[in-house]
N, C-alpha and C. Protein backbone atom coordinates (compact mmCIF):
# COMPACT_ATOMS: atom_id res chain seq x y z
N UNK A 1 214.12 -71.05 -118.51
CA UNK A 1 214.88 -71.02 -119.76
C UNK A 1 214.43 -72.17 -120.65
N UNK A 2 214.69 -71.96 -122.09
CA UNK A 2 213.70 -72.95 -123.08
C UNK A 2 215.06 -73.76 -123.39
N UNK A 3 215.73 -74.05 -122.55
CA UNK A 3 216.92 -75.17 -122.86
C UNK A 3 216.67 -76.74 -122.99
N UNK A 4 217.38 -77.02 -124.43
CA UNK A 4 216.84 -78.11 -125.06
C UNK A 4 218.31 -79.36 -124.77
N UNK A 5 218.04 -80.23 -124.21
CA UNK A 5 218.67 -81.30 -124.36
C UNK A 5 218.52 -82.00 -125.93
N UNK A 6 219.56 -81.98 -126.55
CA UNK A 6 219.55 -82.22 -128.09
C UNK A 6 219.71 -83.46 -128.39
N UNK A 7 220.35 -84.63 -127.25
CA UNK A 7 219.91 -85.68 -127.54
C UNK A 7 218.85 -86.51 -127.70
N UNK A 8 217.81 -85.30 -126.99
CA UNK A 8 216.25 -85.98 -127.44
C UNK A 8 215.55 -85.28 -128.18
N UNK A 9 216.52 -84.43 -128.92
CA UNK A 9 215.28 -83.28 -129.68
C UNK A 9 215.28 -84.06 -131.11
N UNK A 10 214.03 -83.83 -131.68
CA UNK A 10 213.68 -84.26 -132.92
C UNK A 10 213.81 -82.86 -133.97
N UNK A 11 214.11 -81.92 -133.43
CA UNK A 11 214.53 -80.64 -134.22
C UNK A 11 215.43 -80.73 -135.31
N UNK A 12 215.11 -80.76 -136.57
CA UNK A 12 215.63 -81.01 -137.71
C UNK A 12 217.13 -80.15 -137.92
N UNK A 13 216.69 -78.99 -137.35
CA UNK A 13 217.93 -77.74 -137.54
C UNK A 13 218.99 -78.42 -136.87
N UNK A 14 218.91 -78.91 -135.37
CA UNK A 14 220.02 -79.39 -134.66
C UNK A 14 220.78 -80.17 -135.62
N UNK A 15 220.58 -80.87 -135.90
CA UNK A 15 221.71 -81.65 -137.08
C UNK A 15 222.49 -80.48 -137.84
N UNK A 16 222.34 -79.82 -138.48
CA UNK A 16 222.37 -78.98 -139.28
C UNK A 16 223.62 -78.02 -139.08
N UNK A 17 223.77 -77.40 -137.42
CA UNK A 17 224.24 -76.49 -137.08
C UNK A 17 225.61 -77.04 -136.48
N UNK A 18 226.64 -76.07 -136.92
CA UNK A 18 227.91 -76.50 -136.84
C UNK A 18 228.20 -76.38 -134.99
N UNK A 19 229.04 -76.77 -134.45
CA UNK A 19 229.02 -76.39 -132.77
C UNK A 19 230.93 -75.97 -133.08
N UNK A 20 231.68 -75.85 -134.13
CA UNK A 20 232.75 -74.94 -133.94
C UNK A 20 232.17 -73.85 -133.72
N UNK A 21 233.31 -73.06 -132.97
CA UNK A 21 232.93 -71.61 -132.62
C UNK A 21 232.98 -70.11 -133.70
N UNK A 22 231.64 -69.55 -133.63
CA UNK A 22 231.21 -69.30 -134.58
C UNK A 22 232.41 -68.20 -134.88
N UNK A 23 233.53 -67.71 -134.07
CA UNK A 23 233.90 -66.37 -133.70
C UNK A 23 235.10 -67.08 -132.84
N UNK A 24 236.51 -66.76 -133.78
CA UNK A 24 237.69 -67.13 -133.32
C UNK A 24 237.93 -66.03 -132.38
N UNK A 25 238.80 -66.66 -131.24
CA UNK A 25 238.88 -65.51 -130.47
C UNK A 25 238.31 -65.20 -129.21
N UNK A 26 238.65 -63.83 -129.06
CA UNK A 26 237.85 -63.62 -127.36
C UNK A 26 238.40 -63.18 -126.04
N UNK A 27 238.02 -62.17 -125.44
CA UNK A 27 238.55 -61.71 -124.00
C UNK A 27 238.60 -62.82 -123.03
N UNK A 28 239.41 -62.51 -121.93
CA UNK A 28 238.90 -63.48 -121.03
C UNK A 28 238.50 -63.05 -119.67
N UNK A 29 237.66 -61.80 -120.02
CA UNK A 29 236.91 -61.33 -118.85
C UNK A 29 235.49 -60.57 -119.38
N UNK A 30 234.96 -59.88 -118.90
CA UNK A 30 233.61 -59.51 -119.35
C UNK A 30 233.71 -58.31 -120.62
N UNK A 31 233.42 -58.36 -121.68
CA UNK A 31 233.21 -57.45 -122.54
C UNK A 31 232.03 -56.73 -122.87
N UNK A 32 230.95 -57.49 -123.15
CA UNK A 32 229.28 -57.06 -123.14
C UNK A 32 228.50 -57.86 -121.95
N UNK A 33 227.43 -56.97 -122.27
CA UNK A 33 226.08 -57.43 -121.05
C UNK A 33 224.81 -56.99 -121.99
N UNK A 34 223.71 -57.80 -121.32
CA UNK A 34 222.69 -57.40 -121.96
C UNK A 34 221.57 -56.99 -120.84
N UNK A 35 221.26 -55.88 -121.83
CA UNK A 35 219.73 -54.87 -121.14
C UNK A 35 218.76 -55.12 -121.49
N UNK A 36 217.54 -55.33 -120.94
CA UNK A 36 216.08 -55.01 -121.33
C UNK A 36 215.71 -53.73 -121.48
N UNK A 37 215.06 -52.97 -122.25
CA UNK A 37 214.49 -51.97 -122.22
C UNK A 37 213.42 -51.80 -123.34
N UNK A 38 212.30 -52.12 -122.33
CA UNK A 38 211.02 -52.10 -123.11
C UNK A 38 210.41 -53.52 -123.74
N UNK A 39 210.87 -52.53 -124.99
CA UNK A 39 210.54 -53.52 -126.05
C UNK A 39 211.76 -53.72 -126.82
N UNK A 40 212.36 -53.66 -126.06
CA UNK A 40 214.20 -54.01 -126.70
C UNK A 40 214.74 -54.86 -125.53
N UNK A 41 215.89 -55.84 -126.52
CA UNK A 41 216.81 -56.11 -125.18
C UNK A 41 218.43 -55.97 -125.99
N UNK A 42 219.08 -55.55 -125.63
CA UNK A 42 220.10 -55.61 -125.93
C UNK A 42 221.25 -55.61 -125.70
N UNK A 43 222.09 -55.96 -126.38
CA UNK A 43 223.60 -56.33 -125.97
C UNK A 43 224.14 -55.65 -126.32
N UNK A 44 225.56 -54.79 -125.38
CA UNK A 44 226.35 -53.64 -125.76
C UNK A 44 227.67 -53.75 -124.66
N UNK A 45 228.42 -52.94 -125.67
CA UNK A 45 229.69 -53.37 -124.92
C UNK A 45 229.59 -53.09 -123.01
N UNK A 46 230.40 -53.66 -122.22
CA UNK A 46 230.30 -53.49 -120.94
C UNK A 46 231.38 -52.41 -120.42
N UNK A 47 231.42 -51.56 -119.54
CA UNK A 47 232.03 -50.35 -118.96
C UNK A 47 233.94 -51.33 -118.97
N UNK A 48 233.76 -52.37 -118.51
CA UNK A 48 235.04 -52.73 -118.45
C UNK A 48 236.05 -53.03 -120.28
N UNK A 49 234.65 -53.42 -120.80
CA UNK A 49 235.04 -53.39 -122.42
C UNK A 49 235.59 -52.27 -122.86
N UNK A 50 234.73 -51.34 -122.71
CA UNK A 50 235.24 -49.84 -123.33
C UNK A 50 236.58 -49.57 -122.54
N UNK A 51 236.60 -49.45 -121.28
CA UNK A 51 237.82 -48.85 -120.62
C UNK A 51 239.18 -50.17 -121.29
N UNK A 52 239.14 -51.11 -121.54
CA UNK A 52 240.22 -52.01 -122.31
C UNK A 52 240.57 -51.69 -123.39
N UNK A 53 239.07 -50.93 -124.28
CA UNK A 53 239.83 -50.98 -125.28
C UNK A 53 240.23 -49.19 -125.78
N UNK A 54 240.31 -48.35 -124.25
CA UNK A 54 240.31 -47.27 -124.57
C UNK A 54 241.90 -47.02 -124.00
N UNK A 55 242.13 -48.47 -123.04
CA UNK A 55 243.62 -48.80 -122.26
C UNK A 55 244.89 -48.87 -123.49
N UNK A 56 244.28 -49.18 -124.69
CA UNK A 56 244.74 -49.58 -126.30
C UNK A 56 244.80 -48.23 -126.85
N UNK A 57 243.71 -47.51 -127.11
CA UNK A 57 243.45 -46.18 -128.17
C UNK A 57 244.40 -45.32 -127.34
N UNK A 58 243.78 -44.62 -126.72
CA UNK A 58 244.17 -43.20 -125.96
C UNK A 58 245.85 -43.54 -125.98
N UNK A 59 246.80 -44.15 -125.67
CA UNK A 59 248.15 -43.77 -125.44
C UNK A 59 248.65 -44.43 -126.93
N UNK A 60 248.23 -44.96 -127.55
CA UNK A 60 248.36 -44.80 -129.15
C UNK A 60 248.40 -43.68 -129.86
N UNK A 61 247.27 -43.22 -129.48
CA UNK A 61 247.10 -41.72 -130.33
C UNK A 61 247.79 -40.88 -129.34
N UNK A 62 248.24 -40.67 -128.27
CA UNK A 62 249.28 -39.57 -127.78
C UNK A 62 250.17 -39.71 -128.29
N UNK A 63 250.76 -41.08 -128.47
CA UNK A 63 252.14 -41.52 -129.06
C UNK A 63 252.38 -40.61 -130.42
N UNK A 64 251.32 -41.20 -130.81
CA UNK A 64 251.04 -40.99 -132.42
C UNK A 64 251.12 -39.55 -132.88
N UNK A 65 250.29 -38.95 -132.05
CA UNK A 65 250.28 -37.73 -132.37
C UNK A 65 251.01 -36.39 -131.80
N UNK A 66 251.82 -37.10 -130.40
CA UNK A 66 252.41 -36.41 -129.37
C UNK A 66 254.14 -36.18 -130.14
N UNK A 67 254.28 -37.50 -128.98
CA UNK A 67 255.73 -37.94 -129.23
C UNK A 67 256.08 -38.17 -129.89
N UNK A 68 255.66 -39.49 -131.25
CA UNK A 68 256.46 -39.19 -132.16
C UNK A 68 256.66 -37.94 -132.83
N UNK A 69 255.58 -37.41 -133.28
CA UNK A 69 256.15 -36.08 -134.45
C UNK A 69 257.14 -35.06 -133.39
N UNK A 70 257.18 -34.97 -132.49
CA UNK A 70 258.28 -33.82 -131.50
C UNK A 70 259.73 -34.73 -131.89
N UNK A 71 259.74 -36.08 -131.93
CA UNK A 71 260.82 -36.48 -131.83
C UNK A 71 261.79 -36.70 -133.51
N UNK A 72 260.13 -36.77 -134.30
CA UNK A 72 260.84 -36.29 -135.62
C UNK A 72 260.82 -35.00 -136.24
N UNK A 73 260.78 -34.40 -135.71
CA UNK A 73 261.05 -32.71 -135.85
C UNK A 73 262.29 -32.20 -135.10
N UNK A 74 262.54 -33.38 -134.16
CA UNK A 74 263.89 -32.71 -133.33
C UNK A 74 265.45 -33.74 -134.04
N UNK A 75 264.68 -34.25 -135.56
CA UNK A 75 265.29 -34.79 -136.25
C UNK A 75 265.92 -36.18 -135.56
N UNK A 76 265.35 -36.95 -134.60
CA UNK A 76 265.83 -38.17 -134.56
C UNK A 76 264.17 -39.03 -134.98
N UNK A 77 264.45 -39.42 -136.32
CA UNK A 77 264.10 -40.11 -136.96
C UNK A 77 263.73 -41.79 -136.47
N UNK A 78 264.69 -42.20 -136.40
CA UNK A 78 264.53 -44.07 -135.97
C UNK A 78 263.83 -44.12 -134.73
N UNK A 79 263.95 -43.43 -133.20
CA UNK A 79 263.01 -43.32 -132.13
C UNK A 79 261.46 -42.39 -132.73
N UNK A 80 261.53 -41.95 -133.72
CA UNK A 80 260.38 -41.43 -134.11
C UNK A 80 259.94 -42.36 -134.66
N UNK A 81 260.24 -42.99 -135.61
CA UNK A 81 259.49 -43.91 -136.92
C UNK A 81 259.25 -44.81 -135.67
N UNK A 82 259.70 -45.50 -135.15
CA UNK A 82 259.43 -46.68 -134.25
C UNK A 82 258.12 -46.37 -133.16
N UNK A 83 258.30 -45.28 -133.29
CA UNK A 83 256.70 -44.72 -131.63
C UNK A 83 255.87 -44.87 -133.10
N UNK A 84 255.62 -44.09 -133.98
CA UNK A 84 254.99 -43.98 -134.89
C UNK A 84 254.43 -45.30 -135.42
N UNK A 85 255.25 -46.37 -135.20
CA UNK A 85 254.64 -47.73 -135.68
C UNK A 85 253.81 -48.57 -134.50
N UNK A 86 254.38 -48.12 -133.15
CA UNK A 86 253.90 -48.98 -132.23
C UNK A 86 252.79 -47.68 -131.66
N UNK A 87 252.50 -46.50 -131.66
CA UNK A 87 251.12 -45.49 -132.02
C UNK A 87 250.77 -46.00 -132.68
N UNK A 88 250.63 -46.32 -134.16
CA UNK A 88 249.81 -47.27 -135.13
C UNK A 88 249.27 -48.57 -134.54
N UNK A 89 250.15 -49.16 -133.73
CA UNK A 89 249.47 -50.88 -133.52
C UNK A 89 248.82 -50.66 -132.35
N UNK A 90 249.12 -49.57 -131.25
CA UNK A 90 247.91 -49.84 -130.15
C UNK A 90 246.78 -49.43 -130.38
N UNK A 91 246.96 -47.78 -130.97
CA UNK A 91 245.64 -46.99 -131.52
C UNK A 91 244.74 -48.32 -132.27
N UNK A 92 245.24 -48.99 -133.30
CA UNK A 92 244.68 -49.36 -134.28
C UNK A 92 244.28 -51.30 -133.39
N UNK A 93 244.91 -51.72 -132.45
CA UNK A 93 244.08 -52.28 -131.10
C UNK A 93 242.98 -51.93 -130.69
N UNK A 94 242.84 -50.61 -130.43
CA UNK A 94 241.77 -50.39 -129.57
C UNK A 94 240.91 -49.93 -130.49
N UNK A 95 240.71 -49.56 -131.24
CA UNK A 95 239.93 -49.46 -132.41
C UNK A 95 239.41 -50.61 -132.66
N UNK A 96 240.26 -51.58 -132.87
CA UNK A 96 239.83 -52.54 -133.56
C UNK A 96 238.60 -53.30 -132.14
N UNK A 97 239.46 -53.49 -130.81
CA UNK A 97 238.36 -54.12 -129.84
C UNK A 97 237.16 -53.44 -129.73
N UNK A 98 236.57 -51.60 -129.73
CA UNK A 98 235.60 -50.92 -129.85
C UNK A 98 234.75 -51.57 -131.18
N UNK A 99 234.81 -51.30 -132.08
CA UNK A 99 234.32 -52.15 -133.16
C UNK A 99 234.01 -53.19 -133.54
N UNK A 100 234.28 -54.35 -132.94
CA UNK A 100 234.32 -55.51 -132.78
C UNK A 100 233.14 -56.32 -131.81
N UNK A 101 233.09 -55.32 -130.87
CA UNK A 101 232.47 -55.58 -129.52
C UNK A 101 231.22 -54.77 -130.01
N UNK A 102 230.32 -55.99 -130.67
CA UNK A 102 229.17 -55.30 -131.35
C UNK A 102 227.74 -54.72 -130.78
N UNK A 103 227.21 -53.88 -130.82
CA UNK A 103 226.24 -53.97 -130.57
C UNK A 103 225.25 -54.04 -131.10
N UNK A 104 224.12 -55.06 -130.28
CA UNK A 104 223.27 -55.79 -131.04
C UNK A 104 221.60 -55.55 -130.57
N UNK A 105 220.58 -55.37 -131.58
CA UNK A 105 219.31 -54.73 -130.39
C UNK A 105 218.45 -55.31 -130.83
N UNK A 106 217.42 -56.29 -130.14
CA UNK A 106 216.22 -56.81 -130.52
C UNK A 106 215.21 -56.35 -130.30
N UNK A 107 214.03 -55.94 -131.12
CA UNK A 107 213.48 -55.02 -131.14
C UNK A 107 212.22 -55.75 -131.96
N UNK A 108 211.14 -56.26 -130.53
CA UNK A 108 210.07 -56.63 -130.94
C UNK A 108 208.63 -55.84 -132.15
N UNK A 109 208.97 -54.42 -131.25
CA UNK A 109 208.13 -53.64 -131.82
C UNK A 109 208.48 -53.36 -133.60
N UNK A 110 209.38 -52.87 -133.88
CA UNK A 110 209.88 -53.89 -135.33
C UNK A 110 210.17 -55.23 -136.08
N UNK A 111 209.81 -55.78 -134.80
CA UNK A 111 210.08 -57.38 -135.34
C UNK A 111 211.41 -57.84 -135.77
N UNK A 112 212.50 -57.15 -135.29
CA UNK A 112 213.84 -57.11 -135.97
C UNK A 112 215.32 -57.13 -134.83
N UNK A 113 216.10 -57.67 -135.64
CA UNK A 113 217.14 -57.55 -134.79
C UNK A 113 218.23 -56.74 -135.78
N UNK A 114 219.11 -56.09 -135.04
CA UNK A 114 220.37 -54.94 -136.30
C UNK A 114 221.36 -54.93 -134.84
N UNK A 115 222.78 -55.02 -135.65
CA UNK A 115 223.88 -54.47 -135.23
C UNK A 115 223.83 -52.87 -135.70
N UNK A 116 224.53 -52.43 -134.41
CA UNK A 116 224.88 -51.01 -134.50
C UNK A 116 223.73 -50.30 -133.52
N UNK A 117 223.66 -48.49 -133.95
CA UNK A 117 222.75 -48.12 -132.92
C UNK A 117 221.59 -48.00 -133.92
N UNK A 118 221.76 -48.15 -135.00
CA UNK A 118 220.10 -47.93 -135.75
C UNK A 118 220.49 -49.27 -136.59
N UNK A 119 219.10 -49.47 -137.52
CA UNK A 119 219.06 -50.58 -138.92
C UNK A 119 219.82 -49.84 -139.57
N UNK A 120 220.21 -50.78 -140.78
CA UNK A 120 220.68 -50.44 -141.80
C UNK A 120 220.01 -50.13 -143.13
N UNK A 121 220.07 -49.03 -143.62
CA UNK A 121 219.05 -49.06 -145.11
C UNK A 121 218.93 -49.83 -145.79
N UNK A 122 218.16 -50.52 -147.05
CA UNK A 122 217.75 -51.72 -147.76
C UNK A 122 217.14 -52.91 -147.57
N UNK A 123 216.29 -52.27 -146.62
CA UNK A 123 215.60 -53.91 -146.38
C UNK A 123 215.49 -54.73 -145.18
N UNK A 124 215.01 -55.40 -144.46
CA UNK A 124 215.12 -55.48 -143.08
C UNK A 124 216.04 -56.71 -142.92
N UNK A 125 216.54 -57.24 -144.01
CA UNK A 125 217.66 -58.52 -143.96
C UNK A 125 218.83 -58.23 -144.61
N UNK A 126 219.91 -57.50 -143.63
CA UNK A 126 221.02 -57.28 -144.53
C UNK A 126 222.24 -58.53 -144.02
N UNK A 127 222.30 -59.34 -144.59
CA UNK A 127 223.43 -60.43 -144.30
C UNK A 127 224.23 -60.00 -142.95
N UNK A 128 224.59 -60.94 -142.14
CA UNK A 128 225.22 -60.59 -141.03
C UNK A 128 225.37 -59.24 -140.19
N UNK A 129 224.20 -58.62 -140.38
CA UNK A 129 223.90 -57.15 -139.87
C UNK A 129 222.85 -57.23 -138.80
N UNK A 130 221.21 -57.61 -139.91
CA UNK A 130 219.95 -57.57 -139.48
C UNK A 130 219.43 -58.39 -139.77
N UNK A 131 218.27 -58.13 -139.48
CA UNK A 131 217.61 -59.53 -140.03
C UNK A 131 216.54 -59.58 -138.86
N UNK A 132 215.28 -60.89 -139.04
CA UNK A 132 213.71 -60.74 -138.52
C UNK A 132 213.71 -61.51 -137.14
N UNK A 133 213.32 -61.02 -136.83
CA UNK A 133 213.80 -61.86 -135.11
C UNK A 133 212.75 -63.04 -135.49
N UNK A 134 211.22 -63.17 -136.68
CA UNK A 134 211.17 -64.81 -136.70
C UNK A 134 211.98 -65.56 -137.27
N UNK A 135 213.28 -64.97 -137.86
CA UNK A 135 213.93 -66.44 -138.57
C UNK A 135 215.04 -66.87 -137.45
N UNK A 136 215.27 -66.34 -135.80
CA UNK A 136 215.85 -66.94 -135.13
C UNK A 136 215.09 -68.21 -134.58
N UNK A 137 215.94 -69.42 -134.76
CA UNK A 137 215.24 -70.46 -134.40
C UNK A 137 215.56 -71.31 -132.93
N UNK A 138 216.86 -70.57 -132.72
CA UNK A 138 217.71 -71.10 -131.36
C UNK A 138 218.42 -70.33 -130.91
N UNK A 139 219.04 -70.33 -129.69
CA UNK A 139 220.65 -69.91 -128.92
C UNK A 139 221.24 -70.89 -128.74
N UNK A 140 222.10 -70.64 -129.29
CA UNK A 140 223.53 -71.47 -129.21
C UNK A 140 224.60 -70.99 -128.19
N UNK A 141 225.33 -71.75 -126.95
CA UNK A 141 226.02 -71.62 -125.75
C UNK A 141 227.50 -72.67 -126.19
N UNK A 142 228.36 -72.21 -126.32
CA UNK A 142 229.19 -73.40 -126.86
C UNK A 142 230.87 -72.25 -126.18
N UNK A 143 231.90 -72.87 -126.32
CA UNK A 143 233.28 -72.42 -125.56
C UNK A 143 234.38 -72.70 -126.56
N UNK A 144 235.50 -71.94 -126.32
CA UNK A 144 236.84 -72.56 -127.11
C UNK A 144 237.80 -71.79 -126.33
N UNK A 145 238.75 -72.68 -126.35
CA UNK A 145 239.98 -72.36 -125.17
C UNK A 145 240.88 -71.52 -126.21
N UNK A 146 241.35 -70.09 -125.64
CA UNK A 146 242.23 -69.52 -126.09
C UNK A 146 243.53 -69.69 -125.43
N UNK A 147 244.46 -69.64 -126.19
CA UNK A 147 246.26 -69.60 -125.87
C UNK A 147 246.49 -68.56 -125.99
N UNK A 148 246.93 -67.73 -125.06
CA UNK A 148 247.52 -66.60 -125.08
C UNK A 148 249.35 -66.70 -125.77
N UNK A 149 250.09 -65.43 -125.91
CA UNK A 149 251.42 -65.23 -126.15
C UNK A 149 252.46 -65.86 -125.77
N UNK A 150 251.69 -66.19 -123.94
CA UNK A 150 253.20 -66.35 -123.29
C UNK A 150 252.48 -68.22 -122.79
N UNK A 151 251.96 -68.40 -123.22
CA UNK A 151 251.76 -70.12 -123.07
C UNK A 151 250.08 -70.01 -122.36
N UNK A 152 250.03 -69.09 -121.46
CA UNK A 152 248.56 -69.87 -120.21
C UNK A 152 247.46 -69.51 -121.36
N UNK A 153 246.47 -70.52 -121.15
CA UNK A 153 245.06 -70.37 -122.00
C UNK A 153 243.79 -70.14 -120.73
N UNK A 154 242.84 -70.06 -121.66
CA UNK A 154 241.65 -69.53 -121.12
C UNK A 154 240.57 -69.62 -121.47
N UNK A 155 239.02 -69.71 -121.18
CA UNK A 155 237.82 -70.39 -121.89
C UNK A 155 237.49 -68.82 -122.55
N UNK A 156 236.96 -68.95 -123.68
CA UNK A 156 236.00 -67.56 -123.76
C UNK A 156 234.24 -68.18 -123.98
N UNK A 157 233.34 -67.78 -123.76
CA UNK A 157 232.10 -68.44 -123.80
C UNK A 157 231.43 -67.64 -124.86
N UNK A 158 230.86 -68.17 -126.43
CA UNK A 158 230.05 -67.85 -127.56
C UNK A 158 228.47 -67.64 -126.79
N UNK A 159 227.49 -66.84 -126.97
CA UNK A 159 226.18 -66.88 -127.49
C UNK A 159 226.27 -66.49 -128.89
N UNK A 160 225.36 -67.40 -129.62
CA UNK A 160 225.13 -67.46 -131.25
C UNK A 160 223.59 -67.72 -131.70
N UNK A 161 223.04 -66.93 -132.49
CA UNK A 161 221.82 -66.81 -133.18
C UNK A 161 221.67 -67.85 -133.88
N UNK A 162 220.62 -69.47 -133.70
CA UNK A 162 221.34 -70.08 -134.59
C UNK A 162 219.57 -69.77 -135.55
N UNK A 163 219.77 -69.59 -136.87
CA UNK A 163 218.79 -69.03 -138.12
C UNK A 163 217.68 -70.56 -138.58
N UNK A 164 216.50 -70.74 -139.11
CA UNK A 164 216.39 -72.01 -139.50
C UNK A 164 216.77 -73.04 -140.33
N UNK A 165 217.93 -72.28 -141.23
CA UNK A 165 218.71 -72.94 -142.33
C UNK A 165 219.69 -73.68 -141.25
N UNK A 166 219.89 -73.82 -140.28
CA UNK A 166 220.96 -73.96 -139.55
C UNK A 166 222.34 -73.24 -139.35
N UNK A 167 222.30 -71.60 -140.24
CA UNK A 167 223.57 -70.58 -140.08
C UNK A 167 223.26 -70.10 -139.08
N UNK A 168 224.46 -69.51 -138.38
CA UNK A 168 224.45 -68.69 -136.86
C UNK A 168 225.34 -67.43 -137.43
N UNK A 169 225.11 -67.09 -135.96
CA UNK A 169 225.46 -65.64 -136.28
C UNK A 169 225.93 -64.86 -134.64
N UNK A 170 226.89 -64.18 -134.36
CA UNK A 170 227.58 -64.69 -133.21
C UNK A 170 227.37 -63.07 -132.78
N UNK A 171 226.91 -62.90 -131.07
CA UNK A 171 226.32 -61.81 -130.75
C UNK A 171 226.92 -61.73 -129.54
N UNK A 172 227.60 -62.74 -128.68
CA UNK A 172 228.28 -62.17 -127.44
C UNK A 172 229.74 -63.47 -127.65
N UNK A 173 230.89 -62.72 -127.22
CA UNK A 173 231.62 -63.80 -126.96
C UNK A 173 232.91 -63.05 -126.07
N UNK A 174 232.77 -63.82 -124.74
CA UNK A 174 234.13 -62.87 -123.91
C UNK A 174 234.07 -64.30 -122.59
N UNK A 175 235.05 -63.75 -121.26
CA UNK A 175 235.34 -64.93 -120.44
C UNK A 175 234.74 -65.44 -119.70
N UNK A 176 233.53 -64.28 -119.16
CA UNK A 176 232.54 -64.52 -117.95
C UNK A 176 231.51 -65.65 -118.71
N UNK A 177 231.69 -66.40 -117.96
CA UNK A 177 230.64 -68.11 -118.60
C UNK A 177 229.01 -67.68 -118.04
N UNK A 178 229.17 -67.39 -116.52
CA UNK A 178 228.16 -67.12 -116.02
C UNK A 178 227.22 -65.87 -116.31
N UNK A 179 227.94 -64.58 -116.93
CA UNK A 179 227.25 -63.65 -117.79
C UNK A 179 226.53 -64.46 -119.57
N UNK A 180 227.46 -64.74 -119.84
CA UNK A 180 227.03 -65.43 -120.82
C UNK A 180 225.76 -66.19 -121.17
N UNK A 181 225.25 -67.10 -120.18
CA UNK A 181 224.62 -67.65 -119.97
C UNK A 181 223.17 -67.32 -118.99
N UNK A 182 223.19 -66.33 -118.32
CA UNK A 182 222.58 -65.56 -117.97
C UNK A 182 221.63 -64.98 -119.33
N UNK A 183 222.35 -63.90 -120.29
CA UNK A 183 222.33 -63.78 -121.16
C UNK A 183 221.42 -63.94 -121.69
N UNK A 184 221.76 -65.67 -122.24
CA UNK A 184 220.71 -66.69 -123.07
C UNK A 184 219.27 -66.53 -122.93
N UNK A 185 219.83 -67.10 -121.27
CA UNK A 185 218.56 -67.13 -120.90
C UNK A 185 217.21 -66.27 -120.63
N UNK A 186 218.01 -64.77 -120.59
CA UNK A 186 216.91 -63.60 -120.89
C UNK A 186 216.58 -63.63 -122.02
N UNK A 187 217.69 -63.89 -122.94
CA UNK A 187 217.45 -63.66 -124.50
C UNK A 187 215.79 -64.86 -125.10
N UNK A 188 216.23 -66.25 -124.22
CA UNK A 188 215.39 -67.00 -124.69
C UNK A 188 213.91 -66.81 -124.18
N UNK A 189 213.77 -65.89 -123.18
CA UNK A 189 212.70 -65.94 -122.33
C UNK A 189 212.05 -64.47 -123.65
N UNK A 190 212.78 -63.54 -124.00
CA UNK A 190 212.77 -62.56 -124.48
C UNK A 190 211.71 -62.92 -126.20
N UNK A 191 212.63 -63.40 -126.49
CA UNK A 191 212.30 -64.13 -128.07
C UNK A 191 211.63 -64.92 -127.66
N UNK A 192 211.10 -65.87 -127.10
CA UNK A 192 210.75 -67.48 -126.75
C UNK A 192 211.04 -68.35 -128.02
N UNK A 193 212.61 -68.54 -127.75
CA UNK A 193 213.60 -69.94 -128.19
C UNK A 193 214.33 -70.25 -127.50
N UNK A 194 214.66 -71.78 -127.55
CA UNK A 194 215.39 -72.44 -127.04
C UNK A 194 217.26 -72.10 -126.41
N UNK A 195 217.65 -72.73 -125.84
CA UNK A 195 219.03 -72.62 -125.82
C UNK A 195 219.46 -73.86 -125.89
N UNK A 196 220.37 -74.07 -126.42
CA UNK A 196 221.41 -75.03 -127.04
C UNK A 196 222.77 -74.85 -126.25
N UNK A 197 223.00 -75.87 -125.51
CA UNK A 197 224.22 -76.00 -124.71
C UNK A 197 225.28 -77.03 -125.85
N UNK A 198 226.72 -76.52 -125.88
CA UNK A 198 227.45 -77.44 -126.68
C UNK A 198 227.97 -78.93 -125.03
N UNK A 199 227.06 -78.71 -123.93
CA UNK A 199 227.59 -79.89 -123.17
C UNK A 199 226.25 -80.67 -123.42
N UNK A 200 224.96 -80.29 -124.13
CA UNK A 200 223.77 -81.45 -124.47
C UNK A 200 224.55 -81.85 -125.83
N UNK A 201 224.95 -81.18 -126.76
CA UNK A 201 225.24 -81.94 -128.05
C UNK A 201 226.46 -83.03 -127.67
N UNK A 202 227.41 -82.93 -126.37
CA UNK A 202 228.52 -84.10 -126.52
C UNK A 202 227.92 -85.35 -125.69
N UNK A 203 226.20 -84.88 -125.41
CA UNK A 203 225.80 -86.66 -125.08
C UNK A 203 225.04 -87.35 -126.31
N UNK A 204 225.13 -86.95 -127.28
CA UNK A 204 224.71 -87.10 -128.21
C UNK A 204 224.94 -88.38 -128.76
């Protein structure tokens, strides 16, 4: 792995790049993994991702589309409107974690990296989409403790694209430290760049 101790790097960008986390938030178990294939490697949601956030959709939309309307057709209204709102907030949960949980594909043979399953039209640099796999200049490995509802917290672990202007751009973030980092390190062997640990920047 091309992991850089940053207290001795003379790398101009390191100054530059913020080490808050690029991406509030975060599971605290495995969401994505990354594949090689070919001349691609990429990151996509993980079997346990989808089934979480399908644990959210699917009894949303039964709600939604089941029970409430039977229960407002059998004219009780207030147990209807109420499934109807909490069908709205899980459906619109699990939606939201599917979508979120991006997928991301590097793709030498184009020289390019894109969220989603294809590029996007206009150009091979669309702001926080795509963009040229030479203007990645680093991986960034850095953590932030989440607080859950009921008090207990939890680490989630960032990988982040960091660009040569010093902007990043945030491509995995969930609980497994050791997937995470794994990760990187294909990623860096993949691209040949560095990784950036946020425990070299606090000997700084």
């Amino acid at each position: 792995m091309f992991e850089t101790s940053l207290n001795s790097s003379s790398d101009p960008v390191a100054d530059k790049v913020s080490w808050e986390p690029a991406r509030g938030g975060g599971a605290n178990f495995r969401t994505q993994k990354l594949v090689r294939q070919g001349q691609q490697a990429v990151i996509s949601p993980s079997l346990g991702g989808k089934a979480f956030a399908l644990a959210f959709l699917l009894p949303g939309l039964g709600v939604l589309f089941g029970l409430a309307p039977w229960l407002l057709l059998k004219g009780e209204y207030f147990p209807g409107a109420f499934l109807v709102v909490w069908g709205l907030g899980f459906a619109g949960g699990g939606w939201l974690i599917l979508h979120t949980t991006t997928r991301t594909t590097f793709d030498k043979q184009r020289g390019m990296y894109f969220m989603g399953k294809a590029p996007q039209a206009g150009g091979s640099r669309v702001a926080g989409k795509q963009g040229l796999l030479m203007d990645i200049h680093a991986l960034q490995c850095l953590s932030e403790r989440i607080t859950g509802n009921k008090g207990g917290s939890y680490r989630s672990y960032e990988l982040n694209l960091v660009f040569h202007d010093g902007t990043r751009l945030n491509v995995m973030d969930h609980g497994a430290k050791m997937v995470v980092e794994l990760a990187a390190e294909e990623l860096s062997q993949f691209l040949n760049v560095p990784v950036w640990h946020a425990r070299d920047r606090a000997s700084v």
